[in-house]
Protein backbone atom coordinates (compact mmCIF):
# COMPACT_ATOMS: atom_id res chain seq x y z
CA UNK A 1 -17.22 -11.81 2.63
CA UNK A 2 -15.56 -8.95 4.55
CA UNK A 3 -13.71 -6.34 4.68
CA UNK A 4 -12.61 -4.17 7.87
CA UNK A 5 -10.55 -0.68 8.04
CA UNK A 6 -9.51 0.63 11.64
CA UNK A 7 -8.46 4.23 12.42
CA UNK A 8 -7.44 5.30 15.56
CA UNK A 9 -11.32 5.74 17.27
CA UNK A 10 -13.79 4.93 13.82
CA UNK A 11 -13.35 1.84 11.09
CA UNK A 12 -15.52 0.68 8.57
CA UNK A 13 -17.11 -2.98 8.23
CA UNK A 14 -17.38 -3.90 4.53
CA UNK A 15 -19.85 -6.74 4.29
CA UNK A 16 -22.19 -8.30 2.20
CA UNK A 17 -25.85 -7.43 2.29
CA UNK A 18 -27.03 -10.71 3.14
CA UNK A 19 -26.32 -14.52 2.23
CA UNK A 20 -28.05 -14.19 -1.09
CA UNK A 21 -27.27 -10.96 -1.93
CA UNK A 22 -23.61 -9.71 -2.61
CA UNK A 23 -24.35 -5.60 -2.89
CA UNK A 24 -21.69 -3.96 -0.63
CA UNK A 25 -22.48 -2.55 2.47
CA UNK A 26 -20.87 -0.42 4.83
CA UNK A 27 -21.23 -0.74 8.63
CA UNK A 28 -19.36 2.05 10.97
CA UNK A 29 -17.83 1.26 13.85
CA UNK A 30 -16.61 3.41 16.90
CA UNK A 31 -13.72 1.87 19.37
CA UNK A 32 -13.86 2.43 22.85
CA UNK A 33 -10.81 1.04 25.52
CA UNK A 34 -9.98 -1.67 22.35
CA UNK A 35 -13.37 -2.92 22.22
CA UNK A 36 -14.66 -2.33 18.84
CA UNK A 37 -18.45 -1.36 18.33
CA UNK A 38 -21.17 -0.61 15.50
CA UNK A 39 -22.64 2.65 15.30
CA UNK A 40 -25.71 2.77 13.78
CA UNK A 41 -27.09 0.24 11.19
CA UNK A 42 -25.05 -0.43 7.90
CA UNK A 43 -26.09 1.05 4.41
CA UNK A 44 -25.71 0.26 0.80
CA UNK A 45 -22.48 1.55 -0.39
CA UNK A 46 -24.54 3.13 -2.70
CA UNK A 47 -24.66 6.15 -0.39
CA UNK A 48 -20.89 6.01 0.77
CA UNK A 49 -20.29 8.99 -1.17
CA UNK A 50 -23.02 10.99 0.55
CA UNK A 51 -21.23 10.34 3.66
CA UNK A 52 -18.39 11.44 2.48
CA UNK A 53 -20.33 14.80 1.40
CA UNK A 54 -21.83 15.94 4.63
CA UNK A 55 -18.21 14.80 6.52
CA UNK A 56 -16.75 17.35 4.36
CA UNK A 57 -19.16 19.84 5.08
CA UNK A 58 -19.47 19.21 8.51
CA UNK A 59 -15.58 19.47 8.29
CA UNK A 60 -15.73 23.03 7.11
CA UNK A 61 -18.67 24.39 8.81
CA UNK A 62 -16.81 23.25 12.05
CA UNK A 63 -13.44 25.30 10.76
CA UNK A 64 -15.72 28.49 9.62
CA UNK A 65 -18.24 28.52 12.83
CA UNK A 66 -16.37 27.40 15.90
CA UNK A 67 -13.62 27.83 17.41
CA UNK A 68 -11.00 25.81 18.60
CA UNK A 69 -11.12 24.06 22.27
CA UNK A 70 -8.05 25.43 24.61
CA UNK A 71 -7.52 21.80 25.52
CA UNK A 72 -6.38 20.71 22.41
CA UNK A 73 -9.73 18.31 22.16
CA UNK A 74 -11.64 19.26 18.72
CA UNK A 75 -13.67 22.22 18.60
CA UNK A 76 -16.31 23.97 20.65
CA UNK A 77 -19.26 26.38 19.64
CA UNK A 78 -18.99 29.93 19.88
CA UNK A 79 -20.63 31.71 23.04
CA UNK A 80 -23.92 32.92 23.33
CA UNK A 81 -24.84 36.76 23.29
């Protein structure tokens, strides 16, 4: 069994672990001119919340330590001294 969620550029593959084994796992995927694609390996969802952790903080270390890009694309790093 499956599950998929699709943003805009990243979705998330719910699947089972194997055919004998129905633990959750998550598998991330990246989209890239409508072709859909996994990044990385998939994980227990046991560790779903993890992710979620370090996004956040990634998230706010990003807002606190760099600045925004003039083009309106994310955010880039602060110049060197």
């Amino acid at each position: 069994m499956t599950r998929t969620l699709k943003g805009r550029q990243f979705g998330i593959i719910l699947k089972e672990r194997g055919p004998n084994d129905p633990h959750v796992c998550i598998q991330i995927i990246g989209e890239d001119d409508e072709h859909w694609f996994d990044i990385g390996n998939s994980f227990s969802s046991f560790w779903l919340q993890d992710l979620i952790d370090q996004l956040e903080a990634a998230k706010i270390l990003i807002g606190a330590q760099c600045k925004k890009d003039p083009s309106g694309f994310g955010y880039i790093f602060p110049e060197k001294k």
